[in-house]
C-alpha atoms as a PDB file:
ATOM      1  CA  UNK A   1      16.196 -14.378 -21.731  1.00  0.00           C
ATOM      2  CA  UNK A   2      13.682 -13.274 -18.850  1.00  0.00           C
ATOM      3  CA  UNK A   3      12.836 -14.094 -15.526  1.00  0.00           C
ATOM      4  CA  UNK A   4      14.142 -17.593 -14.215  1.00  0.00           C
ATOM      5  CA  UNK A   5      12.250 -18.058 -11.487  1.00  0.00           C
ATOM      6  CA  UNK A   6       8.642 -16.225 -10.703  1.00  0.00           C
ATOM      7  CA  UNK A   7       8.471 -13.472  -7.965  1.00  0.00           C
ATOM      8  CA  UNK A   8       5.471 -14.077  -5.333  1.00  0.00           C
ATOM      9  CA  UNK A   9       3.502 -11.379  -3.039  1.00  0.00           C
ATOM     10  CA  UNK A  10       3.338 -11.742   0.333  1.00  0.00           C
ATOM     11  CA  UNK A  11       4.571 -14.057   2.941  1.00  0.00           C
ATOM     12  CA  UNK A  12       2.297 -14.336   5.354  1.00  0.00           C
ATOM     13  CA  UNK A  13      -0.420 -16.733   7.023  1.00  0.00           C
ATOM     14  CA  UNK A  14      -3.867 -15.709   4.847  1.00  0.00           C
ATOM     15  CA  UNK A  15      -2.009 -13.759   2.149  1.00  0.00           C
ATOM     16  CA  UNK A  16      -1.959 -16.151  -0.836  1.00  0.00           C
ATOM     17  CA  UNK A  17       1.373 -16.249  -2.978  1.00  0.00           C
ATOM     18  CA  UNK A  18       0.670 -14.621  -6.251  1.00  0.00           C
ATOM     19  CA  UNK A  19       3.326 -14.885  -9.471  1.00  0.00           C
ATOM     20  CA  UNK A  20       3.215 -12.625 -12.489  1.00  0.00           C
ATOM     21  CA  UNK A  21       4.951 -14.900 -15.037  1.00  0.00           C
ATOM     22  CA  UNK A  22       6.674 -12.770 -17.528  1.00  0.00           C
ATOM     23  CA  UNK A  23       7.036 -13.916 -21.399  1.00  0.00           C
ATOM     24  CA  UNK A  24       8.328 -11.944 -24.417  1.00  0.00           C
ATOM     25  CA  UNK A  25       6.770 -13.125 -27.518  1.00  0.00           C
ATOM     26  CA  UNK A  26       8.117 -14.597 -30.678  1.00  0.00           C
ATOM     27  CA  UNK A  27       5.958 -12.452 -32.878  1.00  0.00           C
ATOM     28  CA  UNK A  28       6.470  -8.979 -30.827  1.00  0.00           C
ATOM     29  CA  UNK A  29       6.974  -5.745 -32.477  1.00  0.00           C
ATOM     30  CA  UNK A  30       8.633  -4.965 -30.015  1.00  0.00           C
ATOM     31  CA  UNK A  31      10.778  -7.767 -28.916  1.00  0.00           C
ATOM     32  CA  UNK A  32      14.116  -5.925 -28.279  1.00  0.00           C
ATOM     33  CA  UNK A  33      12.432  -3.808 -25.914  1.00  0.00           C
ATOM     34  CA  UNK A  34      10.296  -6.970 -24.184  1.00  0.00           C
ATOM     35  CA  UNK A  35      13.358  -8.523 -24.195  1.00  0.00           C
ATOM     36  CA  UNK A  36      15.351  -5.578 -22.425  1.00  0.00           C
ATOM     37  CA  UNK A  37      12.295  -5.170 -20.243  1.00  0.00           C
ATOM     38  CA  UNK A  38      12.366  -8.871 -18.791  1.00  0.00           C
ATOM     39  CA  UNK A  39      16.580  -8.920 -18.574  1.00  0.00           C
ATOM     40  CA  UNK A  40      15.670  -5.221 -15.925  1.00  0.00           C
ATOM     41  CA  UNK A  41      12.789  -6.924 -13.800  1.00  0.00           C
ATOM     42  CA  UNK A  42      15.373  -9.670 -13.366  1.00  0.00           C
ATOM     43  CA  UNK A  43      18.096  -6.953 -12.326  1.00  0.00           C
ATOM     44  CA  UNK A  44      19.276  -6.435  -8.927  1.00  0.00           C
ATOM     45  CA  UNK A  45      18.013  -2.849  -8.977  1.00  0.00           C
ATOM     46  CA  UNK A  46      13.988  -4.254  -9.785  1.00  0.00           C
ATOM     47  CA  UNK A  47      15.049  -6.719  -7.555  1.00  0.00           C
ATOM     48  CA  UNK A  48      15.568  -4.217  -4.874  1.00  0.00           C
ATOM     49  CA  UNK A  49      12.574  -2.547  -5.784  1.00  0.00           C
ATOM     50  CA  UNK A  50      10.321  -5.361  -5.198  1.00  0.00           C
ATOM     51  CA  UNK A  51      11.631  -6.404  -2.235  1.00  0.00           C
ATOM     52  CA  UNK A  52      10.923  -2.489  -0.826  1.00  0.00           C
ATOM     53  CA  UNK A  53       7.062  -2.831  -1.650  1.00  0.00           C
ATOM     54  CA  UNK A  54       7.192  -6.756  -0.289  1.00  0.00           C
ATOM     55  CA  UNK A  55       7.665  -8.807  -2.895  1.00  0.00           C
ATOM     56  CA  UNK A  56      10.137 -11.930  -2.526  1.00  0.00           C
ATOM     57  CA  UNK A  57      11.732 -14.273  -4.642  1.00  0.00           C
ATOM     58  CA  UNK A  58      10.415 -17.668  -5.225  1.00  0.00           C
ATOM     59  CA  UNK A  59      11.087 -20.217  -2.656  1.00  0.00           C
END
């Protein structure tokens, strides 16, 4: 579960593309809540959200 695909920063000529790779752990304490975590930055809400402050999907 997660993020299929990573989410890059910027589309424009001199802005480089920047991903921020998202992984929950094996050995979490907390891996329910990673896990819930990834499945809502992979919403279409977050989704939403990024694209507002200019953040796009992977090419």
């Amino acid at each position: 579960m997660g993020i299929k695909e990573p989410i890059f920063l910027g589309n424009r000529p001199g802005i480089p593309k920047v991903s921020y790779p998202l992984a929950v752990m094996k050995d979490s304490k907390n891996a329910e809540a990673a896990r819930k975590f990834a499945a809502y930055l992979a919403s279409p809400e977050a989704r939403a959200i990024f694209t507002k402050y200019g953040f796009l999907p992977a090419p």
